[in-house]
Structures are given as structure tokens and as C-alpha cells.
N, C-alpha and C. Protein backbone atom coordinates (compact mmCIF):
# COMPACT_ATOMS: atom_id res chain seq x y z
N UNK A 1 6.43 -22.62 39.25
CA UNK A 1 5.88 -21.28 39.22
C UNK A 1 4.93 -21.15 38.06
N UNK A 2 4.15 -20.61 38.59
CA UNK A 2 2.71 -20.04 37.23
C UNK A 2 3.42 -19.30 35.72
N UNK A 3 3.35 -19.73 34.99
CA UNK A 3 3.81 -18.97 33.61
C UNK A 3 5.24 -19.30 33.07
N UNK A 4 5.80 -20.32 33.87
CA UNK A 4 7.11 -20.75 33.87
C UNK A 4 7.41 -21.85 33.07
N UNK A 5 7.73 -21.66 31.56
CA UNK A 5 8.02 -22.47 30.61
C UNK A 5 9.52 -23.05 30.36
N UNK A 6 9.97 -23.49 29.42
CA UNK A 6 11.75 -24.43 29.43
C UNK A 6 12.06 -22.91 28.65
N UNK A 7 13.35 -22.52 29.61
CA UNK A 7 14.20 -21.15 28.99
C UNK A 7 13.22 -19.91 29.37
N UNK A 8 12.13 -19.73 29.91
CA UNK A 8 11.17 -18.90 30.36
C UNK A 8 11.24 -18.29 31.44
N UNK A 9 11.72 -16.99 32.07
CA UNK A 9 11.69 -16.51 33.44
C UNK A 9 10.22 -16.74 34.05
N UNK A 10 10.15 -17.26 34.75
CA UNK A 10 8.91 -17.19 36.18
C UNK A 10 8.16 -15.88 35.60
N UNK A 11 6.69 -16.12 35.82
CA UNK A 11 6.11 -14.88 35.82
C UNK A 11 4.97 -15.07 37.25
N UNK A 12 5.11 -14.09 37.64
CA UNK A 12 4.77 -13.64 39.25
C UNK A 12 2.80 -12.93 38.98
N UNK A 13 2.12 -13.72 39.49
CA UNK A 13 0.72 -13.50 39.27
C UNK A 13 0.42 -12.01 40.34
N UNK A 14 -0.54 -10.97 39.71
CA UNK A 14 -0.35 -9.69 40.21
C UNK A 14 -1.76 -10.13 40.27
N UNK A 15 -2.52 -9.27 41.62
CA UNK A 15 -3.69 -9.30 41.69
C UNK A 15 -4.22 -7.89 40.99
N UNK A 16 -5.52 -8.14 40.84
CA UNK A 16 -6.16 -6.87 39.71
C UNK A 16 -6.42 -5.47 40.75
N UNK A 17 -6.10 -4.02 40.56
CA UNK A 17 -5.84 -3.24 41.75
C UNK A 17 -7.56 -2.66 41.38
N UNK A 18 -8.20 -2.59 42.51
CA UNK A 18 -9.61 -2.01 42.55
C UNK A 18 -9.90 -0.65 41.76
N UNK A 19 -10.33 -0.28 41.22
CA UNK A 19 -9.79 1.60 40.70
C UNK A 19 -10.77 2.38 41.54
N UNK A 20 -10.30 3.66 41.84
CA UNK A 20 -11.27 4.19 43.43
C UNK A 20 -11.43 5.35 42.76
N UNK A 21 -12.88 5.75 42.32
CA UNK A 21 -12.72 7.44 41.94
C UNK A 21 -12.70 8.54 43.13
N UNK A 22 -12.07 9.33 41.95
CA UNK A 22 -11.28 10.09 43.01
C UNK A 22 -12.82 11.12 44.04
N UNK A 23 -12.44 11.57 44.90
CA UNK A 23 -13.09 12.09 45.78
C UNK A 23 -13.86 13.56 44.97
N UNK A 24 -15.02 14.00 45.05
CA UNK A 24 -15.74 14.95 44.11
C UNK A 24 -15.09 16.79 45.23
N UNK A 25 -14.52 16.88 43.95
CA UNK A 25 -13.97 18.23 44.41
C UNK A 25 -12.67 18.85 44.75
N UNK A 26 -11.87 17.26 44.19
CA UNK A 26 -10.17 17.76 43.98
C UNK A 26 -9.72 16.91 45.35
N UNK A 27 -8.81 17.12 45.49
CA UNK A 27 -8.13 15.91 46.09
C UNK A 27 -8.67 15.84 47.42
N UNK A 28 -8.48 14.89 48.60
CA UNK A 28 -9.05 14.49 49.25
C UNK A 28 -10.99 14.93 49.42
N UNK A 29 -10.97 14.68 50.76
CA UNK A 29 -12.64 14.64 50.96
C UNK A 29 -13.24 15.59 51.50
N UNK A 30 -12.41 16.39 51.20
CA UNK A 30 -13.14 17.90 51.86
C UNK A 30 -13.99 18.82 50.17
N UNK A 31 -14.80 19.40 51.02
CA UNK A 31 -15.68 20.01 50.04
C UNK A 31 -14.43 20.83 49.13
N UNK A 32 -15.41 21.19 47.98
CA UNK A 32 -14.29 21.65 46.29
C UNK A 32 -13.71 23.15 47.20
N UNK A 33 -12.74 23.05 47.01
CA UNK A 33 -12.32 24.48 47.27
C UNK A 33 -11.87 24.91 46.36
N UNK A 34 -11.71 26.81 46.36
CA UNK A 34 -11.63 27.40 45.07
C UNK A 34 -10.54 28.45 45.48
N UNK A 35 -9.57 28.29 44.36
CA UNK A 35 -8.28 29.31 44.11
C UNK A 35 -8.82 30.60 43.38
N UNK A 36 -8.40 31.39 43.95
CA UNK A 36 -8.87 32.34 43.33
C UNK A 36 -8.40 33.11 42.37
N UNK A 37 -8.70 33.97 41.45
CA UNK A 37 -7.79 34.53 40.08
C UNK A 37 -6.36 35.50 40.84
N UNK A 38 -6.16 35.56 41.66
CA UNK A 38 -5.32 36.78 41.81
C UNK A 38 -4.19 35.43 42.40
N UNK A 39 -4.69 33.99 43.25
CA UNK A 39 -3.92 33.41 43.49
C UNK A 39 -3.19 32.61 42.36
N UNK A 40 -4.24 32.38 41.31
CA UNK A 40 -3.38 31.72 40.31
C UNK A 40 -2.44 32.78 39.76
N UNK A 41 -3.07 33.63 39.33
CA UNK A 41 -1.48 34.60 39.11
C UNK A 41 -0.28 34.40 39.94
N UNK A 42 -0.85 34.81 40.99
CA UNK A 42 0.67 34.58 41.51
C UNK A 42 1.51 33.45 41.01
N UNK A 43 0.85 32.42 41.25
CA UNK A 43 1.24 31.07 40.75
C UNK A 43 2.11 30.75 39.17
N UNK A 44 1.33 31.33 38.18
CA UNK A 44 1.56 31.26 36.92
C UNK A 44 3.18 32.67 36.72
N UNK A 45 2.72 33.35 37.67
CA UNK A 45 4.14 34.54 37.46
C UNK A 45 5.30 33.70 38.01
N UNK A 46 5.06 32.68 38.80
CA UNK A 46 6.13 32.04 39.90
C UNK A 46 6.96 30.90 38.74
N UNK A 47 6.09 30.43 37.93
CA UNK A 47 5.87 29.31 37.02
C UNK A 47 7.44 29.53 35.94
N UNK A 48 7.82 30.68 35.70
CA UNK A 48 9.04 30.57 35.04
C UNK A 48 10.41 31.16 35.80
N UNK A 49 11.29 30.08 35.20
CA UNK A 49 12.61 30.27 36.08
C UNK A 49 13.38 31.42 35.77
N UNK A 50 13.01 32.43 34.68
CA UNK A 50 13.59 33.65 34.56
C UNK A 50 12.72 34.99 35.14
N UNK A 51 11.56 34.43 35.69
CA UNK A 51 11.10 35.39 36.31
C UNK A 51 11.09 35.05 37.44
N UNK A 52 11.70 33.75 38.56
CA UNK A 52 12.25 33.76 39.34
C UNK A 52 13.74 34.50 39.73
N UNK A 53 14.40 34.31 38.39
CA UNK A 53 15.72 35.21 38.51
C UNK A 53 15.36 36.54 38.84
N UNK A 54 14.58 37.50 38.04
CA UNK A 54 14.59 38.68 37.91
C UNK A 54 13.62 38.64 39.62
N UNK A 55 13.12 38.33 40.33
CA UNK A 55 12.46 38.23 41.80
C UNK A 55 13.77 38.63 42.21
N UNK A 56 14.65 37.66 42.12
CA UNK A 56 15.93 37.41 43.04
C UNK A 56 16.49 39.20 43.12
N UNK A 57 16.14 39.78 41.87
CA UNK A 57 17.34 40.98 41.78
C UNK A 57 16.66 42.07 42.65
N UNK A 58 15.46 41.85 43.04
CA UNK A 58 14.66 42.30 44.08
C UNK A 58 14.73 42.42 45.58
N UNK A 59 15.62 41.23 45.72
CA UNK A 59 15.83 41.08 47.49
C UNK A 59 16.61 42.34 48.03
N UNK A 60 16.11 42.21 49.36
CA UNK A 60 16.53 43.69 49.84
C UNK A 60 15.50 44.71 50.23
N UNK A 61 14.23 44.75 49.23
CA UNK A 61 13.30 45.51 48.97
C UNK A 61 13.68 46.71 48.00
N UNK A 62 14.79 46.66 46.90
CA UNK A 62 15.10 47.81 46.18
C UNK A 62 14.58 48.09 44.84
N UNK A 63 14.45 48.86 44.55
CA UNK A 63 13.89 49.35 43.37
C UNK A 63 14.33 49.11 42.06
N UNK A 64 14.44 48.66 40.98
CA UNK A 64 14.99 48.57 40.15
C UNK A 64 14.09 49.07 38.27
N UNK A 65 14.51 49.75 37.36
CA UNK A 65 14.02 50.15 36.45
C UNK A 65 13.92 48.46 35.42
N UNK A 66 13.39 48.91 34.51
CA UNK A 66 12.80 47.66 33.28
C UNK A 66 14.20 47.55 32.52
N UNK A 67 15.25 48.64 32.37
CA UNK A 67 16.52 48.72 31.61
C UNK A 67 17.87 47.95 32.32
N UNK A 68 17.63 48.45 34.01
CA UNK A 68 18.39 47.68 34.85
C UNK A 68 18.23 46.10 34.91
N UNK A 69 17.38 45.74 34.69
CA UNK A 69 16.45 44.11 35.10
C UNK A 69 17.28 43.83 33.75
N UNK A 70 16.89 44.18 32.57
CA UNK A 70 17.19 43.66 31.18
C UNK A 70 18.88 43.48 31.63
N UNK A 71 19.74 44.47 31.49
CA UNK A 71 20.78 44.62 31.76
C UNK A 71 21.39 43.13 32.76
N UNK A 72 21.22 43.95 33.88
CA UNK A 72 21.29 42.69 34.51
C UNK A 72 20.88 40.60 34.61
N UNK A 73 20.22 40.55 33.73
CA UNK A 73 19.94 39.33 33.18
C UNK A 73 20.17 38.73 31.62
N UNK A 74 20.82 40.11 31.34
CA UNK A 74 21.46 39.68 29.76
C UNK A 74 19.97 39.34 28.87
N UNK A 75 19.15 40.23 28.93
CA UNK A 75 18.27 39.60 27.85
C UNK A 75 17.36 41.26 27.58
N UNK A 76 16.81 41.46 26.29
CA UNK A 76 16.21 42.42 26.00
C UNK A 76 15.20 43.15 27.17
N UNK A 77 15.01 44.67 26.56
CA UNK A 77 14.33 45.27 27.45
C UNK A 77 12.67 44.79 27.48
N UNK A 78 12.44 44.58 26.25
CA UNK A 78 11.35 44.23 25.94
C UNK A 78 11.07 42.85 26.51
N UNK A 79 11.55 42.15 26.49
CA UNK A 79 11.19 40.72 27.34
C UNK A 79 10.92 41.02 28.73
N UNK A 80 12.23 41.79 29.15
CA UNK A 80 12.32 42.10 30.99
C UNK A 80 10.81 42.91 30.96
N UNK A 81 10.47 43.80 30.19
CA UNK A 81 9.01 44.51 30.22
C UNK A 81 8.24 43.82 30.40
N UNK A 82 8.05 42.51 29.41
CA UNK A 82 6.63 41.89 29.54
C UNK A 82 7.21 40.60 30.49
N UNK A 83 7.78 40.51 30.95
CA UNK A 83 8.05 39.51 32.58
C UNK A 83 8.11 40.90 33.61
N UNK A 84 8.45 41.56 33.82
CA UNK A 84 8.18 42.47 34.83
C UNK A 84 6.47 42.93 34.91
N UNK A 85 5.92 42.61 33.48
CA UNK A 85 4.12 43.27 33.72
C UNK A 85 3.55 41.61 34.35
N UNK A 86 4.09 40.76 33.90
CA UNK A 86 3.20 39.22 34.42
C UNK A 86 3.40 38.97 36.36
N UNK A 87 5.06 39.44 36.59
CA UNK A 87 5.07 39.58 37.74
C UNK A 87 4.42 40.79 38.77
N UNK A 88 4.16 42.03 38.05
CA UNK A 88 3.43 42.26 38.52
C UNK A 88 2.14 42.21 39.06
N UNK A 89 1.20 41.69 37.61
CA UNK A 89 0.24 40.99 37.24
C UNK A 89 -0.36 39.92 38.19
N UNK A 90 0.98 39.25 38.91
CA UNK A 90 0.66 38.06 39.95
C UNK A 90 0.62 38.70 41.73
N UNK A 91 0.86 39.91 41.36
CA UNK A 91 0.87 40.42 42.38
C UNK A 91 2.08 40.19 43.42
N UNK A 92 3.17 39.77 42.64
CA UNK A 92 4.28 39.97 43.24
C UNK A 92 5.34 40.69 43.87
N UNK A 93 5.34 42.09 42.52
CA UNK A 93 5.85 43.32 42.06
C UNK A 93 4.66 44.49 42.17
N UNK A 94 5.48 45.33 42.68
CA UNK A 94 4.72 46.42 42.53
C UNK A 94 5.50 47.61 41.61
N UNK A 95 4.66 48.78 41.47
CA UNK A 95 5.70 49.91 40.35
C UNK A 95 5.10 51.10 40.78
N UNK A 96 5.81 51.73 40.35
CA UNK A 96 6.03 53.29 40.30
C UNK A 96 6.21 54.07 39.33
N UNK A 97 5.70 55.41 38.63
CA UNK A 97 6.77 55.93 38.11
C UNK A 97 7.12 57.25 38.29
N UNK A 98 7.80 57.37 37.71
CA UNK A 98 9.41 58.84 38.03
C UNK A 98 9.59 59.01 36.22
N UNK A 99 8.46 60.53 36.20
CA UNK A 99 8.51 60.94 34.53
C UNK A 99 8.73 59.57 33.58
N UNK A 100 9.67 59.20 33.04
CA UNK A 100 9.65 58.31 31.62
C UNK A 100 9.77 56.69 32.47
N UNK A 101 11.17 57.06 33.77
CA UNK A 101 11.05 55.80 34.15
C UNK A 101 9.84 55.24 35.08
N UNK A 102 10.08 53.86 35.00
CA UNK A 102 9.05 52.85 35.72
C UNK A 102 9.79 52.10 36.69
N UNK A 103 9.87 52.06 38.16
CA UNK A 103 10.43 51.32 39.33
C UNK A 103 9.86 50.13 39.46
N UNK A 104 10.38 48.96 39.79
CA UNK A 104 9.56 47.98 40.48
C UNK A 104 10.09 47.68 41.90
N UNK A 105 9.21 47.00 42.63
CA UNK A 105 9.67 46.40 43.94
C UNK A 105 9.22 45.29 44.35
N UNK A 106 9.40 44.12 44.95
CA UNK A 106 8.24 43.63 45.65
C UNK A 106 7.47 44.26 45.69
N UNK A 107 5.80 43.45 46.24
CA UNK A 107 4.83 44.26 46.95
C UNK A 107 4.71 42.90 48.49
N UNK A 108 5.23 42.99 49.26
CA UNK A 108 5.07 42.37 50.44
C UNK A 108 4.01 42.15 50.89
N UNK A 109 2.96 42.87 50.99
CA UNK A 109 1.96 42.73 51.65
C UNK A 109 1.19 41.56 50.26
N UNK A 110 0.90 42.05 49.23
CA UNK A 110 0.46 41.38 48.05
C UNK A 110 0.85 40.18 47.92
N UNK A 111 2.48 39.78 48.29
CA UNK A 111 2.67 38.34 48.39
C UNK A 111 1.89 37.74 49.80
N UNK A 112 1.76 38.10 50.86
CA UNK A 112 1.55 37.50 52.66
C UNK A 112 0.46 37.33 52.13
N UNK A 113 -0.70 38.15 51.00
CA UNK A 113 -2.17 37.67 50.77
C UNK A 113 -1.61 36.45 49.83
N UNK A 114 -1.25 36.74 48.56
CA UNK A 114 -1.47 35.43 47.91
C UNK A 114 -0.99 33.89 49.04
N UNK A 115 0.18 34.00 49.63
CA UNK A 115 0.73 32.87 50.44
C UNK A 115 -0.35 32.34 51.35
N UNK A 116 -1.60 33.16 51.97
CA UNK A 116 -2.58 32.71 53.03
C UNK A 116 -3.50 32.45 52.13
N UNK A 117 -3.51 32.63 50.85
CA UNK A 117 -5.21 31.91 50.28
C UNK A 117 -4.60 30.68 49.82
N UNK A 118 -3.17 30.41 49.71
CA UNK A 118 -2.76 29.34 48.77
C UNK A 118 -2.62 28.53 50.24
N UNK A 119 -2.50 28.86 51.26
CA UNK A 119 -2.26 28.00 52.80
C UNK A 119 -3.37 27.78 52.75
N UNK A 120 -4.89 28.46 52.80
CA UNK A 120 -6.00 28.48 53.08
C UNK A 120 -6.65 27.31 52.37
N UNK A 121 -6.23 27.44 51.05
CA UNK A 121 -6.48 26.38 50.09
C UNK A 121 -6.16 25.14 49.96
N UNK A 122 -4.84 24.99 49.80
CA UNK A 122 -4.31 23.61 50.61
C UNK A 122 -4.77 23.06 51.79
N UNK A 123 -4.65 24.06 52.73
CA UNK A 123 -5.30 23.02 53.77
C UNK A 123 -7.17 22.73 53.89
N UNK A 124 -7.86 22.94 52.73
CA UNK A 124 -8.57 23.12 52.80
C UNK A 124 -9.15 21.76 51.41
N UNK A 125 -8.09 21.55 50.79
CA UNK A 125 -8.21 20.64 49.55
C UNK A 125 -7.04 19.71 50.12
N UNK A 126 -6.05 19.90 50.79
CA UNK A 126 -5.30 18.58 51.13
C UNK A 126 -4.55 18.97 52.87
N UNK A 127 -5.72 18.86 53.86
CA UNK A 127 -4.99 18.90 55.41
C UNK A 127 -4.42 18.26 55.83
N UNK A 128 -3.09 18.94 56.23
CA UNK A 128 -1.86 18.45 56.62
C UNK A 128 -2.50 16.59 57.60
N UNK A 129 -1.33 15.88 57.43
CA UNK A 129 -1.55 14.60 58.11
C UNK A 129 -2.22 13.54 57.40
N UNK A 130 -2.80 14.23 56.23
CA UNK A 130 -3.78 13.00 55.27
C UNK A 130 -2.62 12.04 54.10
């Protein structure tokens, strides 16, 4: 064997791999497609696992205040505030208010848009079967 000296494991000859640049405009060969700011939000609100929790306390479609969210996730009001404004922000959440308090909810329709530009996009930067 090639490289194989006394007390020496075998060394196995690798051929040199071609390097292929990548295709102009993000992954495969379809023209650059573009995400748009309201989709990356969504994206970036989705991006932490405690503002996935506080989504969760949402199912149902019910309303919940910035004091309830805190409460319920064991962590300050002020944090649940500024994760309840980013999820909104992504267009996840929507709000209300009622004198001092502030409601949130889903916004359903706001997610079915972000989910079809991010389908739109994908299949548009990487179509299914490639």
C-alpha cells in the first residue's frame, strides 16, 4: 500500500475534490430571490426558544396580557414586554388595548402571509426535488 512504512498504518490515496462555485444568487440555479423585511421578522421572532414558549401560551386563539405571559413563564414583566413587542414585530402577535392593559393574540392571517412568501421563496431559491 502507498504510504505504508514498518509499524505504519496504510495510508489510502484521496483524489483532489474539484471546488464548484456556488451558483450566483443563493442556492441552487434559479435567479437571486429576495426575502422580504416583514419575512425575516417573522423568522428572527421564531429564532428564540422562549418566544416559542410564550407562542405556545397562545394556542386556542386567546388573549393574554404582558403580566399573564410573565407570570406564566416565570420570568419578568419587562422581558415578557420586549419578547411580546419582537413577536409582534414579526408579525406573529397581534394587540389590543383595554385602558392601561395591552392583549395579545396571534394574528393568523399575518402568519398564512409570512408562511407563503417563505414557501414562495424556497421554492423559488431551492425547488422541491433538487
Amino acid at each position: 500500500m502507498l504510504g505504508a512504512h514498518l509499524g505504519e498504518e496504510p495510508v489510502a490515496m484521496v483524489e483532489p475534490v474539484e471546488k464548484v462555485a456556488p451558483a450566483p444568487g443563493g442556492c441552487g440555479a434559479a435567479p437571486a430571490a429576495q426575502l422580504g423585511a416583514g419575512a425575516r421578522e417573522f423568522l428572527k421572532a421564531l429564532a428564540s426558544e422562549q418566544r416559542q414558549q410564550m407562542l405556545e401560551l397562545f394556542a386556542g386563539g386567546i388573549e393574554l396580557t404582558v403580566g399573564t405571559v410573565a407570570e406564566r413563564l416565570g420570568v419578568a414583566q419587562s422581558n415578557a414586554s420586549q419578547q411580546l413587542a419582537l413577536l409582534r414585530r414579526g408579525g406573529l402577535l397581534t394587540s389590543r388595548r383595554d385602558g392601561k392593559q395591552v392583549f395579545y393574540r396571534i394574528d393568523s392571517a399575518a402568519v398564512d402571509r409570512s408562511l407563503a412568501e417563505l414557501r414562495a421563496y424556497l421554492h423559488t431559491c431551492c425547488p422541491p426535488g433538487n
